[in-house]
N, C-alpha and C. Protein backbone atom coordinates (compact mmCIF):
# COMPACT_ATOMS: atom_id res chain seq x y z
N UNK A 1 -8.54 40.22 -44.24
CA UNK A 1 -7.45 40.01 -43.30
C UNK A 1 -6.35 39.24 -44.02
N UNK A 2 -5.30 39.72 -43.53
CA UNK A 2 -3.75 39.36 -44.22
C UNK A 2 -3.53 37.11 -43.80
N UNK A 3 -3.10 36.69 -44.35
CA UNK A 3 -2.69 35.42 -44.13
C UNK A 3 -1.78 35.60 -42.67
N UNK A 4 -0.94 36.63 -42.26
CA UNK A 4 -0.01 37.07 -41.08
C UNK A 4 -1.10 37.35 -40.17
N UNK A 5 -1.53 38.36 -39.99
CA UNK A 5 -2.90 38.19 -39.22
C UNK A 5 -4.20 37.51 -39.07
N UNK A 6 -4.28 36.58 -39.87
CA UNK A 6 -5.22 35.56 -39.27
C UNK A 6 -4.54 34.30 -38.78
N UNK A 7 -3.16 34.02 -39.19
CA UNK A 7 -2.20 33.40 -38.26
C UNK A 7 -2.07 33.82 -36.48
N UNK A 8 -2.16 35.07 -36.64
CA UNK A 8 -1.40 35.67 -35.43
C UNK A 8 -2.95 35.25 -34.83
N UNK A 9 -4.35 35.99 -34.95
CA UNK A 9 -5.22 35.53 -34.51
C UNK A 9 -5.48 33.93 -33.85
N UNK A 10 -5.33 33.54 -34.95
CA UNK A 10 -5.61 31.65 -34.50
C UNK A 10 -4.38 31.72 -33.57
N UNK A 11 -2.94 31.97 -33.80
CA UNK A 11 -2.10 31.63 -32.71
C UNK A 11 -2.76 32.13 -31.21
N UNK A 12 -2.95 33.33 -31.46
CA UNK A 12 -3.29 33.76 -29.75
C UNK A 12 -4.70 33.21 -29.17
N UNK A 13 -5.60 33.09 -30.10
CA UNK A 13 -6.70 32.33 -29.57
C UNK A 13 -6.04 30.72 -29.01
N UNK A 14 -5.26 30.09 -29.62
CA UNK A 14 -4.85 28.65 -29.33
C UNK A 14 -4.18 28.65 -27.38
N UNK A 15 -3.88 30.13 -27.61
CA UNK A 15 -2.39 30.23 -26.65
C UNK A 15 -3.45 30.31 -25.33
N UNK A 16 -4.77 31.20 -25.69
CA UNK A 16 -5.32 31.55 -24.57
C UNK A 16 -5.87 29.98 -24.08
N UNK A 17 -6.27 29.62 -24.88
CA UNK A 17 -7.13 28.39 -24.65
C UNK A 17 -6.29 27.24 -23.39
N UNK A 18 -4.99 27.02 -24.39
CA UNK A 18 -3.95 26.03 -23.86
C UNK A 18 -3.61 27.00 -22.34
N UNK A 19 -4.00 28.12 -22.25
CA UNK A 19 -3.78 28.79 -21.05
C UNK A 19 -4.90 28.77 -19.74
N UNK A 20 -5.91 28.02 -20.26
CA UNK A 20 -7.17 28.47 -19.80
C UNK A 20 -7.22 26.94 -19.39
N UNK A 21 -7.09 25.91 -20.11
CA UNK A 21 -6.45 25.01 -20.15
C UNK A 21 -5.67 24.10 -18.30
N UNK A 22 -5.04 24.57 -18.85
CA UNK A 22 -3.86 24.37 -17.59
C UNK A 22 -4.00 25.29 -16.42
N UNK A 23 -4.94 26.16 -16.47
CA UNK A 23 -5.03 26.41 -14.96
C UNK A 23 -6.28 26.39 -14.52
N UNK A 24 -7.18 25.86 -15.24
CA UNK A 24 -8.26 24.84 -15.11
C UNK A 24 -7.71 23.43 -13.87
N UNK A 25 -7.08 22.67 -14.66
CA UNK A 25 -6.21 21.46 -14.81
C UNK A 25 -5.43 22.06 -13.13
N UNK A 26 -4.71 23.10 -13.00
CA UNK A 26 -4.04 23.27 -11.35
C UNK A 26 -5.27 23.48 -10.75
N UNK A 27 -6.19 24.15 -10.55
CA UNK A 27 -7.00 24.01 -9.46
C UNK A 27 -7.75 22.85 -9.23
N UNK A 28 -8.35 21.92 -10.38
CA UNK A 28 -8.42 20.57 -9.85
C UNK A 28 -7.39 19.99 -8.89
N UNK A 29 -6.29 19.84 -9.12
CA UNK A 29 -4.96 19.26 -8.70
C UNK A 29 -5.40 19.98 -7.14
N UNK A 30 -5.07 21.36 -6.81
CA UNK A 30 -5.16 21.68 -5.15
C UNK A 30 -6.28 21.16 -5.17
N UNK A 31 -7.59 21.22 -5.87
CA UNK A 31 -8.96 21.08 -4.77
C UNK A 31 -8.55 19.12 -4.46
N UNK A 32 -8.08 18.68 -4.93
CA UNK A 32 -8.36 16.84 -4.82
C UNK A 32 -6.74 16.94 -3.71
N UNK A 33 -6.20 17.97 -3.81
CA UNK A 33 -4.70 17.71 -2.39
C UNK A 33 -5.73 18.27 -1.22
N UNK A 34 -5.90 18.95 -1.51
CA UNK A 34 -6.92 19.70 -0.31
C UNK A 34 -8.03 18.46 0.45
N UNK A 35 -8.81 17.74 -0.23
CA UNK A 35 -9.77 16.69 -0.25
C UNK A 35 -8.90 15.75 0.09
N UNK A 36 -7.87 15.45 -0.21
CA UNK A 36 -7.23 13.77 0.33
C UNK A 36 -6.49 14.61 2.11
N UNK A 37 -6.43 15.79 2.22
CA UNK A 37 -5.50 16.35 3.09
C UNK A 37 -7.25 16.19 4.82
N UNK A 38 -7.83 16.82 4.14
CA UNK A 38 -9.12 17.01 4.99
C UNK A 38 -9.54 15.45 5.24
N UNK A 39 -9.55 14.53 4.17
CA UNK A 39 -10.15 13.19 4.87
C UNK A 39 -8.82 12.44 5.85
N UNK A 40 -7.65 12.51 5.90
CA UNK A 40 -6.71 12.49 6.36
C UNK A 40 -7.03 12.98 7.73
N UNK A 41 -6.81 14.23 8.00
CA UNK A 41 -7.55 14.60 9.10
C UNK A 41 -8.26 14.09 9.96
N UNK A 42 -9.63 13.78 9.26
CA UNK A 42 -11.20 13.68 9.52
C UNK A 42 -11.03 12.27 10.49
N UNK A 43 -9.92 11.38 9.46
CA UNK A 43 -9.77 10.17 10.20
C UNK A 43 -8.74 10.11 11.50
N UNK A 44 -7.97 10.25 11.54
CA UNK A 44 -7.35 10.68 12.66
C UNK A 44 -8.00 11.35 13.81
N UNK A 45 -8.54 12.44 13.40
CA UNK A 45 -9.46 12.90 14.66
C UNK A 45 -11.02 12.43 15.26
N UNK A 46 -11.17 11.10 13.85
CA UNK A 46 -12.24 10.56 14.44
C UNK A 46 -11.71 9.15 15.48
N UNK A 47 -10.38 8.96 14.71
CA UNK A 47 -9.73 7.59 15.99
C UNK A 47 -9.68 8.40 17.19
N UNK A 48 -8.85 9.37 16.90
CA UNK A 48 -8.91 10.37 18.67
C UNK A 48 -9.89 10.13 19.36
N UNK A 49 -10.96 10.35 18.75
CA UNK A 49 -12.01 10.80 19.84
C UNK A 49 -12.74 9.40 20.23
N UNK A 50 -12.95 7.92 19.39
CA UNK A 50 -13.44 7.10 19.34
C UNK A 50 -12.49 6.49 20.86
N UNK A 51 -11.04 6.77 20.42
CA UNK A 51 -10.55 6.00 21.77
C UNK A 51 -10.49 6.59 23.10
N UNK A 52 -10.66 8.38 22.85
CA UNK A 52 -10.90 8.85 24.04
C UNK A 52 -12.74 8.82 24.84
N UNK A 53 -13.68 8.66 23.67
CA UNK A 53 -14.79 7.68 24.71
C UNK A 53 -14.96 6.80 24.44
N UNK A 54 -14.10 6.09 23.79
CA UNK A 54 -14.37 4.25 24.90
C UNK A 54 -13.71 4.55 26.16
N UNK A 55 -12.49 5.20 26.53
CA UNK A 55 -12.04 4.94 27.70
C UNK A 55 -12.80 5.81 28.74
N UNK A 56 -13.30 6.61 28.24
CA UNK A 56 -14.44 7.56 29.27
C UNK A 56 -15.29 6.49 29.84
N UNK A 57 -16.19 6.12 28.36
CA UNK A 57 -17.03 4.85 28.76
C UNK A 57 -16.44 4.01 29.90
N UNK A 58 -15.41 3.37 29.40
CA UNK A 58 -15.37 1.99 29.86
C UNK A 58 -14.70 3.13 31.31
N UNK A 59 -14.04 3.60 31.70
CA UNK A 59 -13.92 4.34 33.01
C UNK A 59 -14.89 4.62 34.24
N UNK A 60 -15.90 5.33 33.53
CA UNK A 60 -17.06 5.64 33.93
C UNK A 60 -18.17 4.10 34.36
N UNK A 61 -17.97 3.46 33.29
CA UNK A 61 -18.69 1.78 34.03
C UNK A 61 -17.83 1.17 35.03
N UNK A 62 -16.84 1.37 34.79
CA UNK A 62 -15.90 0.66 35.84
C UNK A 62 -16.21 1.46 37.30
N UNK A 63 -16.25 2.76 37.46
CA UNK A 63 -16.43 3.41 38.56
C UNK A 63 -17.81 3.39 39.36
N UNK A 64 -18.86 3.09 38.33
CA UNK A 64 -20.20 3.15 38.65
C UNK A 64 -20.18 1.68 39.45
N UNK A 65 -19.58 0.49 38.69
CA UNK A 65 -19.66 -0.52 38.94
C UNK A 65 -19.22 -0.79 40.61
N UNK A 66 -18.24 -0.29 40.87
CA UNK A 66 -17.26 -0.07 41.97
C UNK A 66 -18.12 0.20 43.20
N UNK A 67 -18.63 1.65 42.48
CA UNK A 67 -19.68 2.07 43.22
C UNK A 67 -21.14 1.48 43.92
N UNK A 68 -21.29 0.47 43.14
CA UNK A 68 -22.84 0.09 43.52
C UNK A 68 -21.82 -0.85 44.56
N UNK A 69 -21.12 -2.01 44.20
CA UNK A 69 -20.64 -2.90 45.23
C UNK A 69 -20.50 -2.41 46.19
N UNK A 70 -20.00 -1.25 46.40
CA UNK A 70 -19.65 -0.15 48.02
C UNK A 70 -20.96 -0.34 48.35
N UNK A 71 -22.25 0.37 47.80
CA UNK A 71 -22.83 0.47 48.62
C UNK A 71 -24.50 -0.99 48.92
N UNK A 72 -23.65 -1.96 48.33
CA UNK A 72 -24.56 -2.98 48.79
C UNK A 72 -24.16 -3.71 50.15
């Protein structure tokens, strides 16, 4: 093999690599936006729901409570 073609070789092997490389390197990047985007979420809809049953709770005791006094 010519000194020009085992250049050209090593070049395109380098090129694939540095190509293989970097879009390696982007799908990390979405999967960890994706992962900070979902725990984001996760928390928010776990305050939702934490404050919508306490107030069930505490609703529901308050009414029961109400209730027994009526009927003593």
């Amino acid at each position: 093999m010519s000194k020009i073609a085992s250049g050209l070789v090593l070049f395109s092997l380098l090129m694939a690599l540095s190509l293989g490389v970097a879009y390696a390197e982007s799908e990390v990047a979405a999967t960890e936006n994706v992962t900070e985007e979902n725990a984001s979420i996760n928390e928010s809809v776990n305050a939702t729901l934490n404050e919508t049953l306490n107030a069930t709770v505490n609703e529901t005791v308050a009414e029961t409570a109400v209730a027994v006094n009526e009927t003593k």
